[in-house]
Protein backbone atom coordinates (compact mmCIF):
# COMPACT_ATOMS: atom_id res chain seq x y z
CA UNK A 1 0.00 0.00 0.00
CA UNK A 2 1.08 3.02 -1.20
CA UNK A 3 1.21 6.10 1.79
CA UNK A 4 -1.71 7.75 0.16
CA UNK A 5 -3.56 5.02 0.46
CA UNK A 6 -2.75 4.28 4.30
CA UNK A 7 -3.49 7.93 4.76
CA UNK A 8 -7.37 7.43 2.78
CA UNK A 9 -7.69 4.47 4.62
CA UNK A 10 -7.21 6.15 8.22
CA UNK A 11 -10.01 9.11 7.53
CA UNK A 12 -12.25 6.57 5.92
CA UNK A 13 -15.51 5.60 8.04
CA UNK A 14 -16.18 2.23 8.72
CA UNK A 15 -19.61 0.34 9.95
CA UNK A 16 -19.38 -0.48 13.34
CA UNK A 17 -21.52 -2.72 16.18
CA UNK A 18 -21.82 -1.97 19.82
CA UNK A 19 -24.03 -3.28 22.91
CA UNK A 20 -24.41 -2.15 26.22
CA UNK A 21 -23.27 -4.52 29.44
CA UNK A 22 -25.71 -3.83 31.96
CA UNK A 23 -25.21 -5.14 36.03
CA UNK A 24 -29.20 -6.46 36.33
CA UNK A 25 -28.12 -7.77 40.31
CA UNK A 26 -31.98 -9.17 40.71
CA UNK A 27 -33.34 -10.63 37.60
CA UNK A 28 -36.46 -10.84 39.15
CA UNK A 29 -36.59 -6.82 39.75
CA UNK A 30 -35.82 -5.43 36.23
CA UNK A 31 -33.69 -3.20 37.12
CA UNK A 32 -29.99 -2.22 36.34
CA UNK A 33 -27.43 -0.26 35.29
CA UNK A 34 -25.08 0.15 32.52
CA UNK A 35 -21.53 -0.78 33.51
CA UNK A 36 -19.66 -1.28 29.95
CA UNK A 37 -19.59 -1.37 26.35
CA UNK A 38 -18.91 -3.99 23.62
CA UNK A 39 -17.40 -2.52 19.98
CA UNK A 40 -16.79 -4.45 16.94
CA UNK A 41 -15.79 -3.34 13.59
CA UNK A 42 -15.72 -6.03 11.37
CA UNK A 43 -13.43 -4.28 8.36
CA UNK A 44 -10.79 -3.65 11.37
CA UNK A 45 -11.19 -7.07 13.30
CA UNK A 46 -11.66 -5.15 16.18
CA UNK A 47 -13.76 -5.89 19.26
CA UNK A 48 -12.92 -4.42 22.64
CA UNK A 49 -15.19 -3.84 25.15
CA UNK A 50 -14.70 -0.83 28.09
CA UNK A 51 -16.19 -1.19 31.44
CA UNK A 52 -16.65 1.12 34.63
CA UNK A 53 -18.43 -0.29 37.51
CA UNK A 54 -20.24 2.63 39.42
CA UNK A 55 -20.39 0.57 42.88
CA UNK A 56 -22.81 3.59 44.91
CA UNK A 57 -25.27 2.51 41.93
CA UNK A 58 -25.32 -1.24 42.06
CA UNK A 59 -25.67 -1.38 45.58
CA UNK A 60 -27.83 1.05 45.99
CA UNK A 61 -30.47 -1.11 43.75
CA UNK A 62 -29.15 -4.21 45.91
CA UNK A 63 -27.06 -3.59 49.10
CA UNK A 64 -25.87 -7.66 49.21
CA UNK A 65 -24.64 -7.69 45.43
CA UNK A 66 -21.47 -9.42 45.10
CA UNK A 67 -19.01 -6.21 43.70
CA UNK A 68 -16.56 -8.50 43.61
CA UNK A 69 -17.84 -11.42 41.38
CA UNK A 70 -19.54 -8.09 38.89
CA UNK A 71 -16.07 -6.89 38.39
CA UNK A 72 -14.52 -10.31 38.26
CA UNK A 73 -17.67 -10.72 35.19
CA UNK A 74 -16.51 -7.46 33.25
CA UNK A 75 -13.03 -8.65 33.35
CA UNK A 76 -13.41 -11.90 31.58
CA UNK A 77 -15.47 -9.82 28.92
CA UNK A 78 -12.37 -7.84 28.87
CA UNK A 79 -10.23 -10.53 28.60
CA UNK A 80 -12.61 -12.39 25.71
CA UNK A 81 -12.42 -8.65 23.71
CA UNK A 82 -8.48 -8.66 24.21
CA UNK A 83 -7.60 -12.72 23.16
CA UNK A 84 -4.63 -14.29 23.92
CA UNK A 85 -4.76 -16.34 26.96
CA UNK A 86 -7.54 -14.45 28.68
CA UNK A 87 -10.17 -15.58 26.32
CA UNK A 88 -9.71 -19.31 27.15
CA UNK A 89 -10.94 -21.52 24.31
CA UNK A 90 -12.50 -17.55 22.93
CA UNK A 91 -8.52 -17.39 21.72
CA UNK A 92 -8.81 -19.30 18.69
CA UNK A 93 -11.83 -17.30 17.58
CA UNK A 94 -11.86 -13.97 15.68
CA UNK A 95 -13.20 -11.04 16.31
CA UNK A 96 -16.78 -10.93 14.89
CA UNK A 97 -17.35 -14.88 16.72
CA UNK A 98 -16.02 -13.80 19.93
CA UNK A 99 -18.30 -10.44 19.84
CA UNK A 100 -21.09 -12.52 18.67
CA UNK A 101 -21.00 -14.75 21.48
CA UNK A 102 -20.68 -12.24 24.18
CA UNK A 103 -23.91 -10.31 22.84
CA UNK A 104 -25.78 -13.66 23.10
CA UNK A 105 -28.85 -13.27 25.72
CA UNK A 106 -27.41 -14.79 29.23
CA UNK A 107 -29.10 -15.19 32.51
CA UNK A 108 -26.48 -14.17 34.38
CA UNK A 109 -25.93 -10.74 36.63
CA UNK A 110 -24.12 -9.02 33.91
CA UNK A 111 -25.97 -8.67 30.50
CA UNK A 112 -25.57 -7.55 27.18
CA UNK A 113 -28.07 -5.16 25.74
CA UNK A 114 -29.64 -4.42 22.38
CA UNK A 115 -26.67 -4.27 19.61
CA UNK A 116 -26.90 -0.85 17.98
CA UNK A 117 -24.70 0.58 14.78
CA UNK A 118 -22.64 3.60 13.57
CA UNK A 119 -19.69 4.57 11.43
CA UNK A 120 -16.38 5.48 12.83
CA UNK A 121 -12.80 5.98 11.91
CA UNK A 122 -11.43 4.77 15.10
CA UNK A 123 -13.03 1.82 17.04
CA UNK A 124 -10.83 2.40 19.56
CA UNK A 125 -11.78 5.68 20.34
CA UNK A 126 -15.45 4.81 19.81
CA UNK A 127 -14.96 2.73 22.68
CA UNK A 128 -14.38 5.54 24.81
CA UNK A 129 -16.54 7.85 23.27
CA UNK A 130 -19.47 5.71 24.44
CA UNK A 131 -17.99 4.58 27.71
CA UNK A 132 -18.08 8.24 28.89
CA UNK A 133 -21.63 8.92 26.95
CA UNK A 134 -23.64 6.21 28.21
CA UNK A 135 -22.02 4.47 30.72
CA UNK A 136 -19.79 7.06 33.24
């Protein structure tokens, strides 16, 4: 690739993917809060997902939820996001398999929410973006 083209292909817009992780610490209830976000862009193999754990909040809606297991929860969907060793048998996968399975509909404490779509230049920064929008 020629520099020009690098440099086109760095300002170009690409489709991207994200969902919400919510903390839902009493199914039965209904209620939570948004704790992280999962972002895949498919012509980047990227998938990352960014999380920040507001404890005041979660135990507010449930004074006994475990923090503890919640953050160990939105690690390991770090550690899926990232690869490597981390992601367990996730490793061998790529990007748009190991996003797909973490948006899959769970009943566990932590959730992921409806998947939504944008354009972006940087996934990265994306990530960010709507960590400190919808989550923070």
């Amino acid at each position: 690739m020629s520099e020009r083209t690098l440099g086109t292909r760095s300002r170009e817009r690409d489709v991207f993917e994200y969902a919400l992780l919510r903390v839902v610490p009493r199914v039965e209830r209904g209620e939570c809060i948004n704790a992280g976000v999962l972002v895949y862009c498919r012509a980047r193999s990227f998938v990352a997902a960014r999380t920040h754990l507001d404890e005041a909040k979660l135990l507010a809606l449930d004074p006994e939820s475990d923090v503890a297991g919640v953050r160990a929860a939105l690690r390991a969907v770090e550690g899926v996001c990232a690869g490597g060793e981390a992601a367990g048998q996730a490793a061998r996968d790529d990007a748009g398999r190991r996003f797909r399975w973490l948006i899959a509909p769970r009943s566990t404490v932590v959730q992921p929410g409806p998947v939504h779509t944008g354009l972006t230049a940087d996934p990265g920064a994306e990530a960010e973006r709507l960590l400190d929008l919808l989550v923070r």
